[in-house]
Protein backbone atom coordinates (compact mmCIF):
# COMPACT_ATOMS: atom_id res chain seq x y z
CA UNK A 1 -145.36 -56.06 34.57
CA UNK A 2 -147.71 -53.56 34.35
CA UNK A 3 -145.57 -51.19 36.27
CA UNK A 4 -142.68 -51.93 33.81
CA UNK A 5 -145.03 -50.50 30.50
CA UNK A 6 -146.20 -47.66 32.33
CA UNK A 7 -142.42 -46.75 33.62
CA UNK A 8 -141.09 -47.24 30.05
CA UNK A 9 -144.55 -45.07 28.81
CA UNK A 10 -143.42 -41.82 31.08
CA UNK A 11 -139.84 -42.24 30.71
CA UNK A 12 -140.42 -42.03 26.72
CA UNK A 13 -143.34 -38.99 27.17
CA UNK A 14 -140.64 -37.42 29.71
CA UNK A 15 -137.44 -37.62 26.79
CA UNK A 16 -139.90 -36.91 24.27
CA UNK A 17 -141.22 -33.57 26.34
CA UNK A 18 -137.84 -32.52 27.26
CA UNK A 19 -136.17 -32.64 24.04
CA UNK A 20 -139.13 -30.93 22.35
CA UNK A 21 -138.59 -27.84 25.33
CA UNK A 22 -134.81 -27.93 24.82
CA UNK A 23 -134.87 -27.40 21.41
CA UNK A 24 -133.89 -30.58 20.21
CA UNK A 25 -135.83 -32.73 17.69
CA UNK A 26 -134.31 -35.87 16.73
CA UNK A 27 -136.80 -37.00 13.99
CA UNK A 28 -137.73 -36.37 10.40
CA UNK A 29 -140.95 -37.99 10.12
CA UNK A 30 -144.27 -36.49 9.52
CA UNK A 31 -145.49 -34.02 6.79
CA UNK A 32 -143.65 -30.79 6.15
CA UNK A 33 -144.67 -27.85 4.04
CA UNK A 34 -141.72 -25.50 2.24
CA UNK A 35 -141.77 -22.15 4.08
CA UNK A 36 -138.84 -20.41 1.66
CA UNK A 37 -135.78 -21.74 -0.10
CA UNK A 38 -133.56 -20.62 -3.10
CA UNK A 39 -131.16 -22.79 -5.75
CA UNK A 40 -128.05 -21.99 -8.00
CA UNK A 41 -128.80 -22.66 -11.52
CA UNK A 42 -126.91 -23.45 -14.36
CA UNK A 43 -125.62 -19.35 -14.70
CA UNK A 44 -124.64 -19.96 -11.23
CA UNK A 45 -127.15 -17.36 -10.35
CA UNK A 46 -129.77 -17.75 -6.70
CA UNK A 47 -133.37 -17.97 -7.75
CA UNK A 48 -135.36 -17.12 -5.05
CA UNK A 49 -138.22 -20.07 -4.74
CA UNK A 50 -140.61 -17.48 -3.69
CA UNK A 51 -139.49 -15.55 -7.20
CA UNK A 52 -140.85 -18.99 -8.92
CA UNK A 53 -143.71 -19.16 -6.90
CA UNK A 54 -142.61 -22.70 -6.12
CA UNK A 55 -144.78 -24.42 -2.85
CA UNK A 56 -144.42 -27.98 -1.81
CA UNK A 57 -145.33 -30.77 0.46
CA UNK A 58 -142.71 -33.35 1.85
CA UNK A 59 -143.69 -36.55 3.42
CA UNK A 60 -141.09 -38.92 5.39
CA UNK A 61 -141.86 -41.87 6.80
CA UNK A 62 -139.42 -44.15 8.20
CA UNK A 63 -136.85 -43.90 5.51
CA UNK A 64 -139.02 -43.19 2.89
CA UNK A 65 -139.83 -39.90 1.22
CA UNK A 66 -142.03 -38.13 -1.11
CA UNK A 67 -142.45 -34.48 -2.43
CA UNK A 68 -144.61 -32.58 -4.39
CA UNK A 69 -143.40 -29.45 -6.03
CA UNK A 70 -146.29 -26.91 -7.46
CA UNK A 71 -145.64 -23.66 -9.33
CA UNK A 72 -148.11 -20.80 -8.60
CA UNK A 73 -148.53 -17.21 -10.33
CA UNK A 74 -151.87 -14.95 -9.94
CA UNK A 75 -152.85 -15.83 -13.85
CA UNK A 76 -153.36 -19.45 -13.77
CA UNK A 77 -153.79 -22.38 -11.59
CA UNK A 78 -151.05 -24.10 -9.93
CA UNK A 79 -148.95 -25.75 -12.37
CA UNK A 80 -146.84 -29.44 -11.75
CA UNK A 81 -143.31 -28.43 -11.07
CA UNK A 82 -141.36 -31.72 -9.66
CA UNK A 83 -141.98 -34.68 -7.60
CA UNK A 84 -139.65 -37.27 -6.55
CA UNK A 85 -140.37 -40.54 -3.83
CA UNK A 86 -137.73 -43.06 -2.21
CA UNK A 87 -135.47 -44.19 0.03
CA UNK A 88 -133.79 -42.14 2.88
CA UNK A 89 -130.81 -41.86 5.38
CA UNK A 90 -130.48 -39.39 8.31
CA UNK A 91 -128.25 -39.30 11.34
CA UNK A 92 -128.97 -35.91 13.03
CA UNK A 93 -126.70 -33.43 10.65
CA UNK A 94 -127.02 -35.05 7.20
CA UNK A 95 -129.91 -36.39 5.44
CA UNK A 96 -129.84 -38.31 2.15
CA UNK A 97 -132.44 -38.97 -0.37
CA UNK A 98 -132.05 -41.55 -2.60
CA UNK A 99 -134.80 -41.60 -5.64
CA UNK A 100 -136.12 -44.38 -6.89
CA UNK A 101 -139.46 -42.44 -8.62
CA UNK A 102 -138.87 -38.88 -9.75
CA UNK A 103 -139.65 -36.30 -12.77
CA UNK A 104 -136.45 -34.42 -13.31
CA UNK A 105 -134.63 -37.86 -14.20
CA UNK A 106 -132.21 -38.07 -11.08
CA UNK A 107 -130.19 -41.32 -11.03
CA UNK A 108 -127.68 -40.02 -7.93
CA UNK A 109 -128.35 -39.61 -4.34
CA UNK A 110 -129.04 -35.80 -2.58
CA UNK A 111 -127.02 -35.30 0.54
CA UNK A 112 -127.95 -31.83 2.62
CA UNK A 113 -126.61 -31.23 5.58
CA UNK A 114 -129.68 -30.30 8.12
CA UNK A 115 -130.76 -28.95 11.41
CA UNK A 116 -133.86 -28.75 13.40
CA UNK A 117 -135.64 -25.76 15.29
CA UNK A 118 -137.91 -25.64 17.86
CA UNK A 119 -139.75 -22.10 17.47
CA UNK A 120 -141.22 -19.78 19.82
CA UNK A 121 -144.83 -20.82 19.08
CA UNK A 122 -143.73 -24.55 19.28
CA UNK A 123 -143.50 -25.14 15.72
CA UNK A 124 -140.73 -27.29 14.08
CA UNK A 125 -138.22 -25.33 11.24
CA UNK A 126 -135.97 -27.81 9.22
CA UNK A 127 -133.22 -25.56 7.70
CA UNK A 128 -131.60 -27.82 5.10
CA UNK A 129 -128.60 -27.31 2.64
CA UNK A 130 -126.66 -28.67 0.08
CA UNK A 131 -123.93 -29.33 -1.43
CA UNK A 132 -121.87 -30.67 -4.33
CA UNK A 133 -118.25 -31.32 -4.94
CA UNK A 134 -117.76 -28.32 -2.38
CA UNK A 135 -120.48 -25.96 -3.55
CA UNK A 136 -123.69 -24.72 -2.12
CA UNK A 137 -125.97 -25.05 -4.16
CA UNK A 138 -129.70 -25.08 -2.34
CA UNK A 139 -130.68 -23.97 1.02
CA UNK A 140 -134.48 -24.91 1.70
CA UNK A 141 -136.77 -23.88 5.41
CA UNK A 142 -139.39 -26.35 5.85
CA UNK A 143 -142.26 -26.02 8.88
CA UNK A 144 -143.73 -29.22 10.50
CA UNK A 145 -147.60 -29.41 9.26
């Protein structure tokens, strides 16, 4: 029996290893900080997150999430921009948040289509991006903390 656990151990350190060296990632879960993104607004114009000084923290766990959005600028301290906390679905190329607690008053769902990046110094990218009725309207880079 003992034998048995210690086989299934290795095999899942082995999968784990081999995925992480091959590039491929097949979770969500952990802490993530927002590395650059940009949105259309309303004038259907790109804003530049960086422009906004917009930073934020995501946290998934199982299929639950939660995100902190904080506006920064060099006169004042960081102000409250959005958070948001709920259910999730992911399958590998989409990933769907579904917000039962939130400040900008969402009542839908948030579908992006995603990927995940193993970088040269080991470090995880999630390049997300989505879409409504046929639009792009976000595209967000988030970094494994």
């Amino acid at each position: 029996m003992r034998f048995y656990y210690s086989s299934i151990l290795l095999l899942t350190v082995l999968t784990v290893s081999s995925a992480i060296a091959h590039g491929r990632v097949e979770t969500l879960d952990g802490a993530w900080s927002l590395q650059s993104g940009q949105y259309l607004d309303e004038n259907q114009q790109w804003v530049d997150y960086q422009s906004r000084g917009l930073t934020a923290i995501k946290v998934i766990a199982g299929e639950y999430f939660s995100f902190t959005t904080m506006q920064q600028s060099e006169a004042a301290a960081p102000t409250f921009w959005a958070a948001a906390s709920g259910r999730l679905v992911y399958d590998g190329t989409t990933y769907t948040e579904y917000p039962t607690l939130n400040s900008f008053d969402a009542s839908a769902s948030f579908t992006f289509e995603y990927q995940l990046e193993v970088l040269e110094n080991g470090q995880i990218a999630w390049h997300t991006k989505r879409i409504e009725n046929g639009e792009l309207k976000e595209l967000e880079v988030w970094l494994k903390r």
